[in-house]
PDB file of N, CA and C in Angstrom:
ATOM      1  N   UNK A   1      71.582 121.153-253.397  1.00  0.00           N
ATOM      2  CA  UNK A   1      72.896 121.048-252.788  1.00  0.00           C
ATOM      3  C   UNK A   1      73.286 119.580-252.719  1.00  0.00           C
ATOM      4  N   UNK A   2      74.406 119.111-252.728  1.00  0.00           N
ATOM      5  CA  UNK A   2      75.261 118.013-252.892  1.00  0.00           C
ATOM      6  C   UNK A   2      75.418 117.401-251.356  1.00  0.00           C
ATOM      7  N   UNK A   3      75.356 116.268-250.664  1.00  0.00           N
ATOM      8  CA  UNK A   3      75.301 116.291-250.001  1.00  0.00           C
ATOM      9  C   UNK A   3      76.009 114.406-249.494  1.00  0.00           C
ATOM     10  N   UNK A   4      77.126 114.606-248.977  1.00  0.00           N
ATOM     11  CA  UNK A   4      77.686 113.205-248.854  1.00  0.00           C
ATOM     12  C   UNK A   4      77.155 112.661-248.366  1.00  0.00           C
ATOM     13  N   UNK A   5      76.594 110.887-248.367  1.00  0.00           N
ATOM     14  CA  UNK A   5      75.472 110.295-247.566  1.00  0.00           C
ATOM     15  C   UNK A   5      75.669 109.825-246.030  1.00  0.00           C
ATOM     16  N   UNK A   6      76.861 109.911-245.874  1.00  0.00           N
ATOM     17  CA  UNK A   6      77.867 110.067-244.734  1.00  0.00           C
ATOM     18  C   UNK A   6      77.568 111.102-243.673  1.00  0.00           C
ATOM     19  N   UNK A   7      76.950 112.145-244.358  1.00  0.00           N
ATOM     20  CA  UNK A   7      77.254 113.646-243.473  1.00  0.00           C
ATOM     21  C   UNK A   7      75.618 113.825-243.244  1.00  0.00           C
ATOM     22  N   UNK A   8      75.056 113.212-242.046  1.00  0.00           N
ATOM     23  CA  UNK A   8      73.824 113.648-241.142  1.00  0.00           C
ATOM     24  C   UNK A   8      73.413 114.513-241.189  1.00  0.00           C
ATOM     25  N   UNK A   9      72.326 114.895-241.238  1.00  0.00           N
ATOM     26  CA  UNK A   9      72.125 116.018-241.055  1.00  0.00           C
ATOM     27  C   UNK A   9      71.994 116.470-239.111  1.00  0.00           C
ATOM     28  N   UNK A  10      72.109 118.029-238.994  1.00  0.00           N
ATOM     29  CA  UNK A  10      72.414 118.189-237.695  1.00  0.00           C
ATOM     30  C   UNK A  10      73.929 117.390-237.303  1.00  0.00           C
ATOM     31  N   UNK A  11      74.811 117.377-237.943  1.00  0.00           N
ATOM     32  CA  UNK A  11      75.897 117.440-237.839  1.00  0.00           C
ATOM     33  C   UNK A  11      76.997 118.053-238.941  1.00  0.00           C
ATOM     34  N   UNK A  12      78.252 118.341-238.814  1.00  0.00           N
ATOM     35  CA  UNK A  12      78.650 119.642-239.513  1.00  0.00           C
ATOM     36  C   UNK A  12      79.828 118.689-239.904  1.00  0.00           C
ATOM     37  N   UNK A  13      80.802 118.986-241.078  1.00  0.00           N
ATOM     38  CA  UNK A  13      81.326 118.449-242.217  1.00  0.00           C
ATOM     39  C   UNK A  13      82.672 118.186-241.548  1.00  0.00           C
ATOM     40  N   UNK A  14      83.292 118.514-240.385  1.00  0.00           N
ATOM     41  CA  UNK A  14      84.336 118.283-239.950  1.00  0.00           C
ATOM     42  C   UNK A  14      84.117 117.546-238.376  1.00  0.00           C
ATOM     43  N   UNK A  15      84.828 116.499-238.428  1.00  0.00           N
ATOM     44  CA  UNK A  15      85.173 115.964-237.569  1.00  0.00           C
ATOM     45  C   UNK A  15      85.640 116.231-235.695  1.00  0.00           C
ATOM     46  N   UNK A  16      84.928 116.096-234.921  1.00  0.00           N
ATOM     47  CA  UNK A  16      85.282 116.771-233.614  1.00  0.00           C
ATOM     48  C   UNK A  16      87.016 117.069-232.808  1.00  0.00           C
ATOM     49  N   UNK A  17      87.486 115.788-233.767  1.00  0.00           N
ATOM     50  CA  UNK A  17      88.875 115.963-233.478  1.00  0.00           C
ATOM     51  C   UNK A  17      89.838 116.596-234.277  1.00  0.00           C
ATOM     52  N   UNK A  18      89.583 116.665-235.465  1.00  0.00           N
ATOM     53  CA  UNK A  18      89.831 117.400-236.624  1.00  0.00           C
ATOM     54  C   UNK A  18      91.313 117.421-236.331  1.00  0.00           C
ATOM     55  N   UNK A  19      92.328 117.590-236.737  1.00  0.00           N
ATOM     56  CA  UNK A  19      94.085 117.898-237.057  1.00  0.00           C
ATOM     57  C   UNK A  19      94.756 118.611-238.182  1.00  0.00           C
ATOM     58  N   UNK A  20      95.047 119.629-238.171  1.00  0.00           N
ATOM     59  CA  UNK A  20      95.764 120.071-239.177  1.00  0.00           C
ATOM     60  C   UNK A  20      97.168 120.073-239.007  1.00  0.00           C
ATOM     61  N   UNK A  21      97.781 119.017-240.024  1.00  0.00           N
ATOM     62  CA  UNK A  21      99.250 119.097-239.991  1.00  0.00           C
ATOM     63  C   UNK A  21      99.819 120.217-240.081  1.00  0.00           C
ATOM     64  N   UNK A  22      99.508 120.745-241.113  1.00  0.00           N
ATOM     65  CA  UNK A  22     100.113 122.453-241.728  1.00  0.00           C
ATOM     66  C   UNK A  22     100.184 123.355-240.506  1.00  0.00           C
ATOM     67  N   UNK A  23      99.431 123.630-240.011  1.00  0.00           N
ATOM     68  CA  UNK A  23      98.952 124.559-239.026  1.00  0.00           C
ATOM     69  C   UNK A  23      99.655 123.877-237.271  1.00  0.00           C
ATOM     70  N   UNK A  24      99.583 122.815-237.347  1.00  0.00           N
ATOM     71  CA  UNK A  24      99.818 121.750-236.029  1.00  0.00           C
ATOM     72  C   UNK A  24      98.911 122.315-235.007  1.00  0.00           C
ATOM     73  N   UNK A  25      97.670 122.310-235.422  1.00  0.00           N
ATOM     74  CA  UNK A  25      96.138 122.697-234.370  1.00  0.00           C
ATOM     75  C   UNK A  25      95.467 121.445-234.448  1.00  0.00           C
ATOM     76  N   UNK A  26      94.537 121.437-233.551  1.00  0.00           N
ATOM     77  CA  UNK A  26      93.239 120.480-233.698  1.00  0.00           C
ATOM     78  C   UNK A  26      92.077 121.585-233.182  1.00  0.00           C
ATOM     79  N   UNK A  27      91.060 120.957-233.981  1.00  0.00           N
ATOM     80  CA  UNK A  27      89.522 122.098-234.215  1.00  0.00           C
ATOM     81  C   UNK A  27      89.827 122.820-235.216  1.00  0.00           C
ATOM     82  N   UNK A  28      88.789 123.003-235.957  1.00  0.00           N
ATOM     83  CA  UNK A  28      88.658 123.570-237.390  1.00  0.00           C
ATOM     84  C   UNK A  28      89.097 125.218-237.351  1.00  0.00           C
ATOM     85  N   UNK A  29      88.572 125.533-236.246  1.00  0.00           N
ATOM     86  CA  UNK A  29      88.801 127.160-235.929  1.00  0.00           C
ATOM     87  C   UNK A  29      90.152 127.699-236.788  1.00  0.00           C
ATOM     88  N   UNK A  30      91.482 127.312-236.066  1.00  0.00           N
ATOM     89  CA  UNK A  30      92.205 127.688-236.420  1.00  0.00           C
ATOM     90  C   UNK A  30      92.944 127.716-238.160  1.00  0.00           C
ATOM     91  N   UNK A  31      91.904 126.711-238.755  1.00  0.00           N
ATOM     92  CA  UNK A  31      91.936 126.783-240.552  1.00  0.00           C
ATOM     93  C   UNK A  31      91.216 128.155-240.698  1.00  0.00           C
ATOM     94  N   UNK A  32      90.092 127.889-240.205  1.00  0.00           N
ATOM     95  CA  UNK A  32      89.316 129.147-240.731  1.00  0.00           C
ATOM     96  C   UNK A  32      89.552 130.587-240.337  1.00  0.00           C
ATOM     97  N   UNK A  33      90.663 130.716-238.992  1.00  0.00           N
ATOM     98  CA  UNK A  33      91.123 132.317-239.154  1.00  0.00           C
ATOM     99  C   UNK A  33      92.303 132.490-239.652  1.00  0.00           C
ATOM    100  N   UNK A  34      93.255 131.398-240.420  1.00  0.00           N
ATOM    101  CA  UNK A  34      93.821 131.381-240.908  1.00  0.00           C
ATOM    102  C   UNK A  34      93.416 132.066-242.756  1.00  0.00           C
ATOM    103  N   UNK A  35      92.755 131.290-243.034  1.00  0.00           N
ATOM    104  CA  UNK A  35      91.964 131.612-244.349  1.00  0.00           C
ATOM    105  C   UNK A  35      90.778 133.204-244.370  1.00  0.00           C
ATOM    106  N   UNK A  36      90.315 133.452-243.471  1.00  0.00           N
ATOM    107  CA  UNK A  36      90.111 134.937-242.994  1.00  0.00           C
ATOM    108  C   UNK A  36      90.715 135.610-243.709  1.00  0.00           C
ATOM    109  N   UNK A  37      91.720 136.018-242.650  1.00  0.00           N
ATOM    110  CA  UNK A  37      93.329 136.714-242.875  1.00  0.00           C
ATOM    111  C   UNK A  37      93.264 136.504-244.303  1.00  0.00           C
ATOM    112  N   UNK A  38      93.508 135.751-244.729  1.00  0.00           N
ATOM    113  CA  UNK A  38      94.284 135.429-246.122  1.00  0.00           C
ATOM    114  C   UNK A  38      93.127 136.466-247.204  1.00  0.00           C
ATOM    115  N   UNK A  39      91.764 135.898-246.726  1.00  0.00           N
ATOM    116  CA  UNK A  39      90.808 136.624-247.541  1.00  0.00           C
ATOM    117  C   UNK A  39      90.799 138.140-247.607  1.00  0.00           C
ATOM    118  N   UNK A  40      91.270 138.318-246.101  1.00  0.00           N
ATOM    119  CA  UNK A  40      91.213 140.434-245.757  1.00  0.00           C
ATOM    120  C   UNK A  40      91.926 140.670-246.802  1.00  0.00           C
ATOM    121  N   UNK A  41      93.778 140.000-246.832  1.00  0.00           N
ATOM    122  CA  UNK A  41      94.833 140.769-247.427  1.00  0.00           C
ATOM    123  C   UNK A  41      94.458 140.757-248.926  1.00  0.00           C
ATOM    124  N   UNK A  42      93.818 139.582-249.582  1.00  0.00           N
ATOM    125  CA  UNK A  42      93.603 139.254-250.996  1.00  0.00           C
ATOM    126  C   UNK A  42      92.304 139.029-251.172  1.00  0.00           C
ATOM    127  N   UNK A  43      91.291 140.546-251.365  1.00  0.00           N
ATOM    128  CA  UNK A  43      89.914 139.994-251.169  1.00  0.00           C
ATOM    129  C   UNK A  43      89.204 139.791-252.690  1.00  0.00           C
ATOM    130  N   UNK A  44      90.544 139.511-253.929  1.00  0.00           N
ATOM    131  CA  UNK A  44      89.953 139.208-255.041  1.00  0.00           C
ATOM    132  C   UNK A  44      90.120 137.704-254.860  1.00  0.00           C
ATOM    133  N   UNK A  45      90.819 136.925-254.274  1.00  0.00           N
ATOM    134  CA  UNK A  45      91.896 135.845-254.284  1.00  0.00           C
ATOM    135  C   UNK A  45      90.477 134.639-254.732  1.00  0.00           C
ATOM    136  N   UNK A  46      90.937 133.824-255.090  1.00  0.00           N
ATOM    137  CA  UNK A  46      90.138 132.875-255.877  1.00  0.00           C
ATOM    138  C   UNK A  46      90.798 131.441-255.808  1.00  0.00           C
ATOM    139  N   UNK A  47      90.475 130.425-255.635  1.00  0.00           N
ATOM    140  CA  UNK A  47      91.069 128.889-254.985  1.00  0.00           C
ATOM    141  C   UNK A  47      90.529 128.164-255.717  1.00  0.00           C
ATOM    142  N   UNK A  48      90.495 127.807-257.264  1.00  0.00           N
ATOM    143  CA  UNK A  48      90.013 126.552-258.043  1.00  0.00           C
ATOM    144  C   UNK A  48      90.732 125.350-257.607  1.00  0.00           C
ATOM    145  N   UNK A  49      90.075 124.318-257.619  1.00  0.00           N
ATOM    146  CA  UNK A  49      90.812 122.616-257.455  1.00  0.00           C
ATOM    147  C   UNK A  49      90.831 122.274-258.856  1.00  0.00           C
ATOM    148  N   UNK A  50      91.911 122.072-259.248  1.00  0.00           N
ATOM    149  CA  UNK A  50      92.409 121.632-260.861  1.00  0.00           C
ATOM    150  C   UNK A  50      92.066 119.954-260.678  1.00  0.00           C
ATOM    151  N   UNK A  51      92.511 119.222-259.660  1.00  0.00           N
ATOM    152  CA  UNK A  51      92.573 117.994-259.611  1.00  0.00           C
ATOM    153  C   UNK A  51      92.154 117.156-258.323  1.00  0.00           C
ATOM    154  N   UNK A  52      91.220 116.390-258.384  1.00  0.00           N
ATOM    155  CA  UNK A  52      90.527 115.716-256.850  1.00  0.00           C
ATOM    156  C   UNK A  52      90.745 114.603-257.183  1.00  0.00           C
ATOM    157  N   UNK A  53      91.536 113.895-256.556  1.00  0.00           N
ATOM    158  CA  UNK A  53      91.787 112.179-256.433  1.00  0.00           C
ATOM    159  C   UNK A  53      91.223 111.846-255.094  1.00  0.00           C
ATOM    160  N   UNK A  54      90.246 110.541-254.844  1.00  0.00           N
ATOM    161  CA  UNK A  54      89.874 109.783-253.621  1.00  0.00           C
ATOM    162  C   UNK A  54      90.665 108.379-253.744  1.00  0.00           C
ATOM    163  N   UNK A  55      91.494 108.062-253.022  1.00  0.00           N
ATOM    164  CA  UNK A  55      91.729 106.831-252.529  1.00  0.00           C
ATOM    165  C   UNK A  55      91.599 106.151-250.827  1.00  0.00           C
ATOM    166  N   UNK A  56      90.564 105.672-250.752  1.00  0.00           N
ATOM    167  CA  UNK A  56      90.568 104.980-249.324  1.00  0.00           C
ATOM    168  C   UNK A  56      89.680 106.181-248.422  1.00  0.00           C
ATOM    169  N   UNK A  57      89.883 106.344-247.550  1.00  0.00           N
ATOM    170  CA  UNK A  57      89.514 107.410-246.624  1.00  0.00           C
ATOM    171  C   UNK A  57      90.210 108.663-247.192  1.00  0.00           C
ATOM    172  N   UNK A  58      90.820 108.723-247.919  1.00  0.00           N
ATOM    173  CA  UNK A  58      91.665 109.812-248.440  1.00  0.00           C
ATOM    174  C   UNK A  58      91.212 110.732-249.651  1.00  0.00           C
ATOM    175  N   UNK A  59      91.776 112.247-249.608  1.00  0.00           N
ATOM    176  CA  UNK A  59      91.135 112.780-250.537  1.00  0.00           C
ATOM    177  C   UNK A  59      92.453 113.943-250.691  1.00  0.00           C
ATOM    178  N   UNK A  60      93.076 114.172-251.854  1.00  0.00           N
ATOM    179  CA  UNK A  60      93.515 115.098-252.145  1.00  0.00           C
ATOM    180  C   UNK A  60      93.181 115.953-253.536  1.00  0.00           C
ATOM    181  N   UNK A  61      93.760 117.204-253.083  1.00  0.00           N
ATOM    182  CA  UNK A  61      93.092 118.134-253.712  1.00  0.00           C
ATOM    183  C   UNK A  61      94.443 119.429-254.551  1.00  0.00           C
ATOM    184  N   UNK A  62      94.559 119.177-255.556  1.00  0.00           N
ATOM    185  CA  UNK A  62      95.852 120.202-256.363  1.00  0.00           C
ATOM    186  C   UNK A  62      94.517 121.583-256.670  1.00  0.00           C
ATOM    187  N   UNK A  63      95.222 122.991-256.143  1.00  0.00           N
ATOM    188  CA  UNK A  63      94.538 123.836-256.354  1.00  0.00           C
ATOM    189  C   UNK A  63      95.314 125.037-256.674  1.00  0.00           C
ATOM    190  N   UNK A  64      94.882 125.744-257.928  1.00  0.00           N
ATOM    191  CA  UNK A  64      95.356 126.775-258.352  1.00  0.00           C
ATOM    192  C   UNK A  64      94.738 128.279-257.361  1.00  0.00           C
ATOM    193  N   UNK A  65      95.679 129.321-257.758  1.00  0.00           N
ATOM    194  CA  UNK A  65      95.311 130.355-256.601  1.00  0.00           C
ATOM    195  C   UNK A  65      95.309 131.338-257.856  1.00  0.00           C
ATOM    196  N   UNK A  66      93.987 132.132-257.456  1.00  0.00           N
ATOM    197  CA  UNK A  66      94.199 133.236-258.585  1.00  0.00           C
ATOM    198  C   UNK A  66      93.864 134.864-257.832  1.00  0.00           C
ATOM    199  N   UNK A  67      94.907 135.878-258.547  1.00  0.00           N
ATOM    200  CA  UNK A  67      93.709 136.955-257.594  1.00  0.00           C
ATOM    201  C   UNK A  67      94.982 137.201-256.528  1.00  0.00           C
ATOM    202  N   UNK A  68      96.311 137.217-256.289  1.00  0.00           N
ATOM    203  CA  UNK A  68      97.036 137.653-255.158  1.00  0.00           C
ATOM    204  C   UNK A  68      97.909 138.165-256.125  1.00  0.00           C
ATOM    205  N   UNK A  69      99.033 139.145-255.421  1.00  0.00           N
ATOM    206  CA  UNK A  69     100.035 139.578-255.719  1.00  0.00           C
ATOM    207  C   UNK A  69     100.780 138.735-254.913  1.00  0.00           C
ATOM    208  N   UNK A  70     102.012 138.574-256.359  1.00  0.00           N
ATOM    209  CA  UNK A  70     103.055 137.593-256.055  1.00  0.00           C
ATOM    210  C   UNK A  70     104.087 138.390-256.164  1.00  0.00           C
ATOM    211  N   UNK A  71     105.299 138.209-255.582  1.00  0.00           N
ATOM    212  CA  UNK A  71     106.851 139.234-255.450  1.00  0.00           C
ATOM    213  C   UNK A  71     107.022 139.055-256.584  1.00  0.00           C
ATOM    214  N   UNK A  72     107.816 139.651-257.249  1.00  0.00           N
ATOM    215  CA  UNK A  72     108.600 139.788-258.772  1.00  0.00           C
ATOM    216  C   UNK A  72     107.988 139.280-259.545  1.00  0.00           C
ATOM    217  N   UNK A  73     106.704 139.226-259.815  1.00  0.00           N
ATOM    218  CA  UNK A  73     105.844 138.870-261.039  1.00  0.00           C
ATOM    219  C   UNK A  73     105.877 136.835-261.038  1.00  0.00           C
ATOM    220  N   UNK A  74     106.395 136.448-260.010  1.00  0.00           N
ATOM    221  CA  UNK A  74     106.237 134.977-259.885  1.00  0.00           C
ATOM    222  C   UNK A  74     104.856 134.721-260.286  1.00  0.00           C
ATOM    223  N   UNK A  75     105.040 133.214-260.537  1.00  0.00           N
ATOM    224  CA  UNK A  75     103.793 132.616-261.140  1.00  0.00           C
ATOM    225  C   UNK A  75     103.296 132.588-259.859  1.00  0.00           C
ATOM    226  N   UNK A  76     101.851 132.526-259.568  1.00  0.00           N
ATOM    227  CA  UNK A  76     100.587 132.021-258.318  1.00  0.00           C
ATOM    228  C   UNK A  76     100.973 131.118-257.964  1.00  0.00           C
ATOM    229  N   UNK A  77     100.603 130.899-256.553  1.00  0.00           N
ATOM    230  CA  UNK A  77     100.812 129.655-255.272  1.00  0.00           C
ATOM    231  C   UNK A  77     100.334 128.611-256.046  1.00  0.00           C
ATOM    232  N   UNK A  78     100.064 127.333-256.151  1.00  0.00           N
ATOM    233  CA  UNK A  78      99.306 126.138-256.009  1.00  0.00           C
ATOM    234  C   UNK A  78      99.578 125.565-255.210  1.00  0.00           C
ATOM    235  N   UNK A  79      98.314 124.650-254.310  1.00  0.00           N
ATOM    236  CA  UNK A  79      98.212 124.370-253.111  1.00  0.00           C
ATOM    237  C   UNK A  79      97.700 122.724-253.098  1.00  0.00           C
ATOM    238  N   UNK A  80      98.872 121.963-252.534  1.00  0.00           N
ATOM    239  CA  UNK A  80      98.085 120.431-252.529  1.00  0.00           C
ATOM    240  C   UNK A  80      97.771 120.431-251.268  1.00  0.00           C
ATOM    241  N   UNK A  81      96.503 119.757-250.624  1.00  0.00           N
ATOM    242  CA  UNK A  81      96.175 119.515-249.606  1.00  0.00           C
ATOM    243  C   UNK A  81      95.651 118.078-249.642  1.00  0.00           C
ATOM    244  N   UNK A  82      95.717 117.175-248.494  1.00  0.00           N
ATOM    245  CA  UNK A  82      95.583 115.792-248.433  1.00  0.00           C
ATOM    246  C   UNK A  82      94.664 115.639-247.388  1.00  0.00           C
ATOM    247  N   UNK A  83      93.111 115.251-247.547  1.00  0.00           N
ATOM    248  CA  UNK A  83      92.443 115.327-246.333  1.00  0.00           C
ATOM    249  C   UNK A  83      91.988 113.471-245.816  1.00  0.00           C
ATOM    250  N   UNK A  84      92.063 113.461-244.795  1.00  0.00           N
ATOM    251  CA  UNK A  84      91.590 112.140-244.357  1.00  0.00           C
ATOM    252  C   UNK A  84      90.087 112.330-244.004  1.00  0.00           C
ATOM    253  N   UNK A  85      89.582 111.256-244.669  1.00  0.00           N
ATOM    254  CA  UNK A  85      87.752 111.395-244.143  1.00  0.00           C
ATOM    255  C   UNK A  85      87.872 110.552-243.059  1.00  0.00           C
ATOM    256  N   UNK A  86      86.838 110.390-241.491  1.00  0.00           N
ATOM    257  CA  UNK A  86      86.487 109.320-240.828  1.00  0.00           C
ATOM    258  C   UNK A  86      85.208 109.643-240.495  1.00  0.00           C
ATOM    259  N   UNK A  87      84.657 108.518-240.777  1.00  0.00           N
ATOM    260  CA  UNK A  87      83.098 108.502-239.748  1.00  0.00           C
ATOM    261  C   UNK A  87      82.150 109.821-241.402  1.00  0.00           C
ATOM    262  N   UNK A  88      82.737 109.919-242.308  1.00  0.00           N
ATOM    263  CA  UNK A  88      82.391 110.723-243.340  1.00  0.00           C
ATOM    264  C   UNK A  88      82.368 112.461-243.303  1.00  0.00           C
ATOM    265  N   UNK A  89      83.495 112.955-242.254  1.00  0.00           N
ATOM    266  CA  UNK A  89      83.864 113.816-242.185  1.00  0.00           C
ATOM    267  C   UNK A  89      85.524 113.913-242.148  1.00  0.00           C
ATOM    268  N   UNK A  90      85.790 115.501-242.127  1.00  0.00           N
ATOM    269  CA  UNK A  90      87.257 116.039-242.084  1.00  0.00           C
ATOM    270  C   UNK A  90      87.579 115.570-240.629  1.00  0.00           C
ATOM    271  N   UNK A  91      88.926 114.402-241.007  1.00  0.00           N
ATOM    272  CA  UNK A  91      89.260 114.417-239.877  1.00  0.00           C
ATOM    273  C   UNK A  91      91.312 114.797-239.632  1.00  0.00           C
ATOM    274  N   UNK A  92      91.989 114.650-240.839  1.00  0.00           N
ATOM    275  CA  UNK A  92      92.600 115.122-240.966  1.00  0.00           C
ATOM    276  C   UNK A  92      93.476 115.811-242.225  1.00  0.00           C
ATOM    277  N   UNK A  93      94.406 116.897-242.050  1.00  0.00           N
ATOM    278  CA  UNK A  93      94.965 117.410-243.501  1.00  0.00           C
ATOM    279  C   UNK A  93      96.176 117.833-243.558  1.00  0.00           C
ATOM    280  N   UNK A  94      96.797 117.644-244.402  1.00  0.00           N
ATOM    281  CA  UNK A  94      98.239 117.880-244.637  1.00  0.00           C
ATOM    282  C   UNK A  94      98.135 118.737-245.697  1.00  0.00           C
ATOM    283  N   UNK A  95      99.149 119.812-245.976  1.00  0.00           N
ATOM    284  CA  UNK A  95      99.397 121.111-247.007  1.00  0.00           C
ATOM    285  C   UNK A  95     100.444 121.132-247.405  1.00  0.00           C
ATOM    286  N   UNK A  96     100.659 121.811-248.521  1.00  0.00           N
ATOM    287  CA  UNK A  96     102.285 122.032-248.549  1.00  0.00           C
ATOM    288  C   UNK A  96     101.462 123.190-249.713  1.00  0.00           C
ATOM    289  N   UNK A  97     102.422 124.306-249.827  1.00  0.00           N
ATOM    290  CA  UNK A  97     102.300 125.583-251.136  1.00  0.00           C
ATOM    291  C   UNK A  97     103.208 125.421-251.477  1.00  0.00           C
ATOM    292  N   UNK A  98     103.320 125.497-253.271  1.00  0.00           N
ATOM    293  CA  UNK A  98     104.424 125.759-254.096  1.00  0.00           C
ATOM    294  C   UNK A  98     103.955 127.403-254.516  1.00  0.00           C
ATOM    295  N   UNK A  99     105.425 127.645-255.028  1.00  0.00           N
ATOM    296  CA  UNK A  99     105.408 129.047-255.018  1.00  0.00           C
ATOM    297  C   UNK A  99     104.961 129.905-253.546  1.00  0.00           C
ATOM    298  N   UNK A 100     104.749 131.197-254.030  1.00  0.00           N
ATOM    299  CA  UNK A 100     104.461 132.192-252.787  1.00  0.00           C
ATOM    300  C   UNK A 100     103.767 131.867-251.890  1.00  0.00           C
ATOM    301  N   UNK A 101     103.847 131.570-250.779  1.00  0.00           N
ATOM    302  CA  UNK A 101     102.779 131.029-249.877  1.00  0.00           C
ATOM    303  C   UNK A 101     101.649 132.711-249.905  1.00  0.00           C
ATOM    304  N   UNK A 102     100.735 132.274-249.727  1.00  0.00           N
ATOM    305  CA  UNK A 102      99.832 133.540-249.872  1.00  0.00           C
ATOM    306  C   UNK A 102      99.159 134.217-247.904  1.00  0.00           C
ATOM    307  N   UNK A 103      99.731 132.906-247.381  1.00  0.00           N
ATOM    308  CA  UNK A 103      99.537 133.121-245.748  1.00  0.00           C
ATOM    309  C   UNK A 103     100.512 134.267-244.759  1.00  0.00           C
ATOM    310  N   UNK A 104     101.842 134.434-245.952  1.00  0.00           N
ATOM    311  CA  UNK A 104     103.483 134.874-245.758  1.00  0.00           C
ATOM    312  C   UNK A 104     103.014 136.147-246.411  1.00  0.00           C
ATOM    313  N   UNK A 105     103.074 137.473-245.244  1.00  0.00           N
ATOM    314  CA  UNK A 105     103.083 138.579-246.250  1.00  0.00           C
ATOM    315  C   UNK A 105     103.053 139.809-245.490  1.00  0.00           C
TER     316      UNK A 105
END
């Protein structure tokens, strides 16, 4: 396993203060029953990252969505997300979906 030299062991990959813009939560929780959900409704659904750029503390991520039904035969969501590292964890992220949001349904 891959393992950032940043990330201790006995400590976990996200940050205690964590922020999600998208969502406007802090604590990871609320990403992950967000993405749940998403998994129940679309349990083929599939999330490749086409493209990972790091600049600075920064990390974004262009990701194709495969595996959902989209309204009128539209092309699949792709999903940029922008994460801030601190201290060598998630400390914050910004989203935006083009096309169908796959959260909307």
């Amino acid at each position: 396993m891959l393992q950032h030299p940043a990330v201790r062991p006995g400590r976990g990959p996200v940050h205690p203060g964590y922020f999600s813009h998208a969502l406007g939560t802090t604590g990871f929780e609320a990403g992950k029953d967000v993405w749940r959900k998403v998994v129940a409704q679309f349990p083929d659904m599939r999330v490749t990252a086409e493209d990972i750029l790091v600049d600075g503390d920064k990390v974004a991520i262009r990701s194709s969505v495969q595996g959902i039904t989209t309204p009128n035969g539209q092309a699949p969501p792709t999903l940029i997300e922008i994460f801030r590292i601190e201290d060598g964890r998630l400390a914050e992220t910004w989203g935006i979906t083009e096309g169908p949001d796959p959260r909307v349904g």
